[in-house]
Protein backbone atom coordinates (compact mmCIF):
# COMPACT_ATOMS: atom_id res chain seq x y z
CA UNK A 1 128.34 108.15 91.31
CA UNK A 2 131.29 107.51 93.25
CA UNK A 3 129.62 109.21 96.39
CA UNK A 4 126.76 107.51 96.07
CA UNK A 5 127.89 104.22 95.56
CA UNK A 6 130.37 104.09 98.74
CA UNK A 7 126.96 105.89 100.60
CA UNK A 8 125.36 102.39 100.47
CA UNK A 9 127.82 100.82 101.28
CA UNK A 10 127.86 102.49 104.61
CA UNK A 11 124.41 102.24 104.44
CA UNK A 12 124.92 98.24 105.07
CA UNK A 13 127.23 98.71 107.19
CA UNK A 14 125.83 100.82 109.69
CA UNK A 15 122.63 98.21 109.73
CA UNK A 16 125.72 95.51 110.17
CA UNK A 17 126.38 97.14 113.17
CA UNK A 18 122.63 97.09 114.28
CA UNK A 19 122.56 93.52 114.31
CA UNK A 20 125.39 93.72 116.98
CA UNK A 21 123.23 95.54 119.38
CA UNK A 22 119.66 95.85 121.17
CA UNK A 23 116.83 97.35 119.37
CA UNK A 24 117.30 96.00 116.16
CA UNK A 25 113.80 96.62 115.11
CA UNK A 26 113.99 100.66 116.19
CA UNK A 27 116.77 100.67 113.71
CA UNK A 28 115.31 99.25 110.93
CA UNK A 29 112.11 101.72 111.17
CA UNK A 30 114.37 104.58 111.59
CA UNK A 31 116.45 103.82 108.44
CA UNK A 32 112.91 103.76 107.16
CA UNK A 33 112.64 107.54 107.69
CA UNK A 34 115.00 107.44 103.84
CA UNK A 35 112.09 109.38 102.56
CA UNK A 36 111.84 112.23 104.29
CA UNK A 37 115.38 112.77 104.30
CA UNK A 38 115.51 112.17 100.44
CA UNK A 39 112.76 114.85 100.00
CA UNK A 40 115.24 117.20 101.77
CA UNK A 41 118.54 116.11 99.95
CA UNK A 42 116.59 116.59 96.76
CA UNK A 43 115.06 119.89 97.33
CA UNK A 44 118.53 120.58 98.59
CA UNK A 45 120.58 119.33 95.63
CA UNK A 46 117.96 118.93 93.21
CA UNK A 47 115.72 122.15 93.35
CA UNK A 48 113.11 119.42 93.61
CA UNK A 49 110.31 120.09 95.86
CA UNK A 50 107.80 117.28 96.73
CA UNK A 51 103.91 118.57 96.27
CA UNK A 52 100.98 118.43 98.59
CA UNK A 53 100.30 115.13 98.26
CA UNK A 54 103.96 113.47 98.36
CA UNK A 55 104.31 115.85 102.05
CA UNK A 56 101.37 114.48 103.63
CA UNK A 57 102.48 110.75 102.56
CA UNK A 58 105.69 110.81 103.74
CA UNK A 59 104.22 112.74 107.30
CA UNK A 60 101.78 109.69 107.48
CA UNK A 61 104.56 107.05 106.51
CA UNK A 62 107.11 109.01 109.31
CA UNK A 63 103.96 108.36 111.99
CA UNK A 64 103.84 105.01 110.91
CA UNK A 65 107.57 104.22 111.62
CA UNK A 66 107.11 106.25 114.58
CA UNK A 67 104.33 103.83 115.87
CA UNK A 68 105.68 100.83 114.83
CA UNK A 69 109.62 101.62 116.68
CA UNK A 70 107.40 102.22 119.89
CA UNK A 71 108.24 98.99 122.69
CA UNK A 72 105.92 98.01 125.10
CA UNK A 73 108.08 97.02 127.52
CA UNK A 74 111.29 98.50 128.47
CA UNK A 75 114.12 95.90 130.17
CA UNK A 76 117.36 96.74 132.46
CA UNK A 77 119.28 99.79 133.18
CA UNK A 78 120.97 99.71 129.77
CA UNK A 79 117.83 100.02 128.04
CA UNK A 80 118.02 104.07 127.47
CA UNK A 81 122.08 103.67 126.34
CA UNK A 82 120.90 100.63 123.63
CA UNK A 83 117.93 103.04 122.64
CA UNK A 84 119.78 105.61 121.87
CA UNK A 85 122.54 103.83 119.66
CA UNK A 86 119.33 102.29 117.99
CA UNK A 87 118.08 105.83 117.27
CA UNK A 88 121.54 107.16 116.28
CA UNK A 89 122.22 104.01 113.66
CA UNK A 90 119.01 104.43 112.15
CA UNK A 91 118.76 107.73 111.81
CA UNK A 92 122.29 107.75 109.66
CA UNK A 93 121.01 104.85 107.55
CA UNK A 94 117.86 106.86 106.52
CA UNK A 95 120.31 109.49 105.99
CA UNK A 96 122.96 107.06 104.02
CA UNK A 97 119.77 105.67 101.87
CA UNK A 98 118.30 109.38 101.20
CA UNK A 99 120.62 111.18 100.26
CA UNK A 100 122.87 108.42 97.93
CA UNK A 101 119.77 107.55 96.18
CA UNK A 102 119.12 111.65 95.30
CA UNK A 103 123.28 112.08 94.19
CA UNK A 104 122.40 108.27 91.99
CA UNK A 105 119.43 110.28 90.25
CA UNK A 106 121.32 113.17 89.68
CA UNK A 107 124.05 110.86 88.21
CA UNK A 108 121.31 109.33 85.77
CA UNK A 109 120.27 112.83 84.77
CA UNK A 110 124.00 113.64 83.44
CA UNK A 111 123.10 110.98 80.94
CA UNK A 112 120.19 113.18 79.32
CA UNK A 113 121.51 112.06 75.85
CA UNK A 114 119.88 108.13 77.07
CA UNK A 115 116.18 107.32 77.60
CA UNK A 116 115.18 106.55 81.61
CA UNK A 117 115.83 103.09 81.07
CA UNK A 118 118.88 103.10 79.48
CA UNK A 119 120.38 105.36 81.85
CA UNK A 120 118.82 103.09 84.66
CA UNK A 121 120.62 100.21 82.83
CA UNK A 122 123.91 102.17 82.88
CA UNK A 123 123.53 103.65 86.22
CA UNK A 124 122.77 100.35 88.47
CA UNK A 125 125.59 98.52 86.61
CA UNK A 126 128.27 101.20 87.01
CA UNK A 127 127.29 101.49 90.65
CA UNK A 128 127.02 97.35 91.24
CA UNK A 129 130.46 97.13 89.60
CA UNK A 130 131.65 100.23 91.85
CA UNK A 131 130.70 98.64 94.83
CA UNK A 132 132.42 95.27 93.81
CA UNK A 133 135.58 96.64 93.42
CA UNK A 134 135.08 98.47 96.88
CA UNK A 135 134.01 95.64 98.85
CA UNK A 136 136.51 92.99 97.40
CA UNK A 137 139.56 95.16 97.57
CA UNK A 138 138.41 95.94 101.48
CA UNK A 139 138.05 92.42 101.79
CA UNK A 140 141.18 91.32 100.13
CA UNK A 141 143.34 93.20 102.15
CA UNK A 142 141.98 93.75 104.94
CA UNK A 143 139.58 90.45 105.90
CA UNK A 144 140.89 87.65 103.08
CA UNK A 145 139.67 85.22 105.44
CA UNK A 146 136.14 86.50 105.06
CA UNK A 147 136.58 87.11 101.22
CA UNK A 148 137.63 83.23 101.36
CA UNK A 149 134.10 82.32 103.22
CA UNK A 150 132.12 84.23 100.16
CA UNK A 151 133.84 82.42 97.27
CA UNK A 152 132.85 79.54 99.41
CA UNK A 153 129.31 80.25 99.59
CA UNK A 154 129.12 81.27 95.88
CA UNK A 155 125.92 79.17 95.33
CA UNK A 156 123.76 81.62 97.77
CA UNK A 157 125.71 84.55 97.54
CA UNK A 158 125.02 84.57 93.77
CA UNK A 159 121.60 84.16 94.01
CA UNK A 160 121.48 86.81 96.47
CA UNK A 161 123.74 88.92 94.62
CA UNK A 162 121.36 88.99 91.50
CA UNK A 163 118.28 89.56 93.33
CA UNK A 164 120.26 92.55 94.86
CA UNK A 165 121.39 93.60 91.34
CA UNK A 166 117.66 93.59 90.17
CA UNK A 167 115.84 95.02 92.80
CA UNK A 168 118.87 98.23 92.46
CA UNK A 169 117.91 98.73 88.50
CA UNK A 170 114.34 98.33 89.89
CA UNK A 171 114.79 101.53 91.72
CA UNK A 172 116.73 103.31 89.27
CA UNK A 173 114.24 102.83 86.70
CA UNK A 174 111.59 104.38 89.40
CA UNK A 175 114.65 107.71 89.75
CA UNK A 176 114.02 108.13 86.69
CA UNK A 177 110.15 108.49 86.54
CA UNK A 178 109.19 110.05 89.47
CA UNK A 179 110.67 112.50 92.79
CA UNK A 180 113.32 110.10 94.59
CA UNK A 181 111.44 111.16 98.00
CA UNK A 182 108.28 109.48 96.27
CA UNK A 183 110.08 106.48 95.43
CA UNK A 184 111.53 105.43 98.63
CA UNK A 185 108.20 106.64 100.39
CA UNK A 186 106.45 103.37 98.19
CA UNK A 187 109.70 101.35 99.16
CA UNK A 188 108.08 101.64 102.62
CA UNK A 189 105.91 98.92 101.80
CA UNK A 190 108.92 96.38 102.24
CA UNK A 191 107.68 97.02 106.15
CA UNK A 192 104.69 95.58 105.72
CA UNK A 193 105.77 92.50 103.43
CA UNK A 194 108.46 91.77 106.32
CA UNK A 195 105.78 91.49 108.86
CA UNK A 196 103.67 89.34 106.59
CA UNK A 197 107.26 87.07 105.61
CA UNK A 198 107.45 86.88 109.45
CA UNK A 199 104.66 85.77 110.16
CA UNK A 200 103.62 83.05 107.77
CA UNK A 201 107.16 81.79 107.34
CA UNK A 202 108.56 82.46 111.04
CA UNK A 203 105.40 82.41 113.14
CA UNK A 204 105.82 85.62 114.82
CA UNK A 205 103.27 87.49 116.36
CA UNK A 206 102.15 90.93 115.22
CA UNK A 207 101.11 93.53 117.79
CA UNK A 208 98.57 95.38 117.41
CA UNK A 209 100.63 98.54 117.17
CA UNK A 210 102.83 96.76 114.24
CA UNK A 211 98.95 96.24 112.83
CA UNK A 212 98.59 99.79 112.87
CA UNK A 213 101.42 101.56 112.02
CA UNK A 214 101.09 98.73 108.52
CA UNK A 215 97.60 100.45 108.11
CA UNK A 216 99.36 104.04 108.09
CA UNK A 217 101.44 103.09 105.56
CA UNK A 218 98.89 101.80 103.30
CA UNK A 219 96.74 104.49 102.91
CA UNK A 220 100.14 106.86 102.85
CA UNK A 221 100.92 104.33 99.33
CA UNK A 222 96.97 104.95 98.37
CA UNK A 223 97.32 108.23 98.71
CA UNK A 224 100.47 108.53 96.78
CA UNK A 225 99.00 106.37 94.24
CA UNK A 226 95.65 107.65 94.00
């Protein structure tokens, strides 16, 4: 629990660092690539192979990200160094997100004497509360100036913070009825409702590549699904 907890937590903080740099977009599809590298943590730790059906998904939701991280134009001499780091970050996040969501499942299944939902229940709050105590006591010693700026912003960071909370006993509940690798392969579909979000609500263009790689992913869901 412990593990996995402080594993998202550098899971953030690695895409922290993203925002610092170029290629921001390569490194959010790459940390997208959690799926594949779940299906190996869990057939690793787990015993827990994914069948036919869950491979070819995740292979079609991989090609996806694969499209979708491709750039159409490539700018300065730098561009190959700022790649690279883009690569490298989101390659460790998928790795981060992979394999502490296959050590949170095997956390749940320690609690076999508790239905899936109660040991989703138990798990996500444990882990929120974990992380709490992580984060503030970093904060508190170590940036009390920015743990300041949160209490400060308590009205957003609250709301935030419960959404957060939910959507984390969201996905435990899902640990605990199907393969994690199958789980964060339907999380992919976040990709899609981003590019939707940013378009109606930012006005940003889709390319047609971005159109495509969205396509990928839907029939990788439907064919998870169906």
């Amino acid at each position: 629990m412990i593990l996995a907890s402080c594993g998202q937590i550098v899971f953030t903080i690695v895409l922290g660092l993203a925002m610092d740099r170029k290629n921001f977009g390569t490194t959010i599809a790459l940390s997208k690539t959690d799926a594949l590298q779940a299906a190996l943590a869990e057939s690793l730790l787990l015993g827990l192979y994914p069948d036919p059906k869950v491979t070819i998904a995740i292979t079609i939701g991989c090609c996806a990200i694969l499209v979708i991280m491709t750039e159409d134009n490539v700018e300065g001499p730098s561009y190959l160094s700022a790649r690279l780091q883009a690569i490298m970050l989101g390659l460790l996040a998928g790795l981060c997100l992979g394999v502490c969501s296959v050590l949170f499942r095997l956390a749940m299944e320690t609690l076999n004497h508790f239905d899936f939902l109660e040991r989703a229940v138990l798990t996500s709050c444990l882990a929120t509360i974990l992380q709490t105590i992580v984060m503030g006591a970093f904060l508190l010693f170590l940036r009390p100036s920015e743990l300041l700026l949160c209490a400060a912003s308590w009205r957003v960071s609250s709301f935030v913070g419960i959404i957060a909370a939910s959507t984390t006993f969201l996905w435990f509940t899902a640990f605990g009825l199907m393969n994690v690798s199958a789980v964060r392969m339907l999380g992919q579909i976040e990709i899609i409702l981003s590019f939707l979000a940013g378009f109606w609500l930012f006005k940003e263009k889709v390319a047609l590549r971005e159109c495509f790689g969205a396509a990928m992913i839907i029939a990788s869901i439907c064919l998870l699904l169906y």
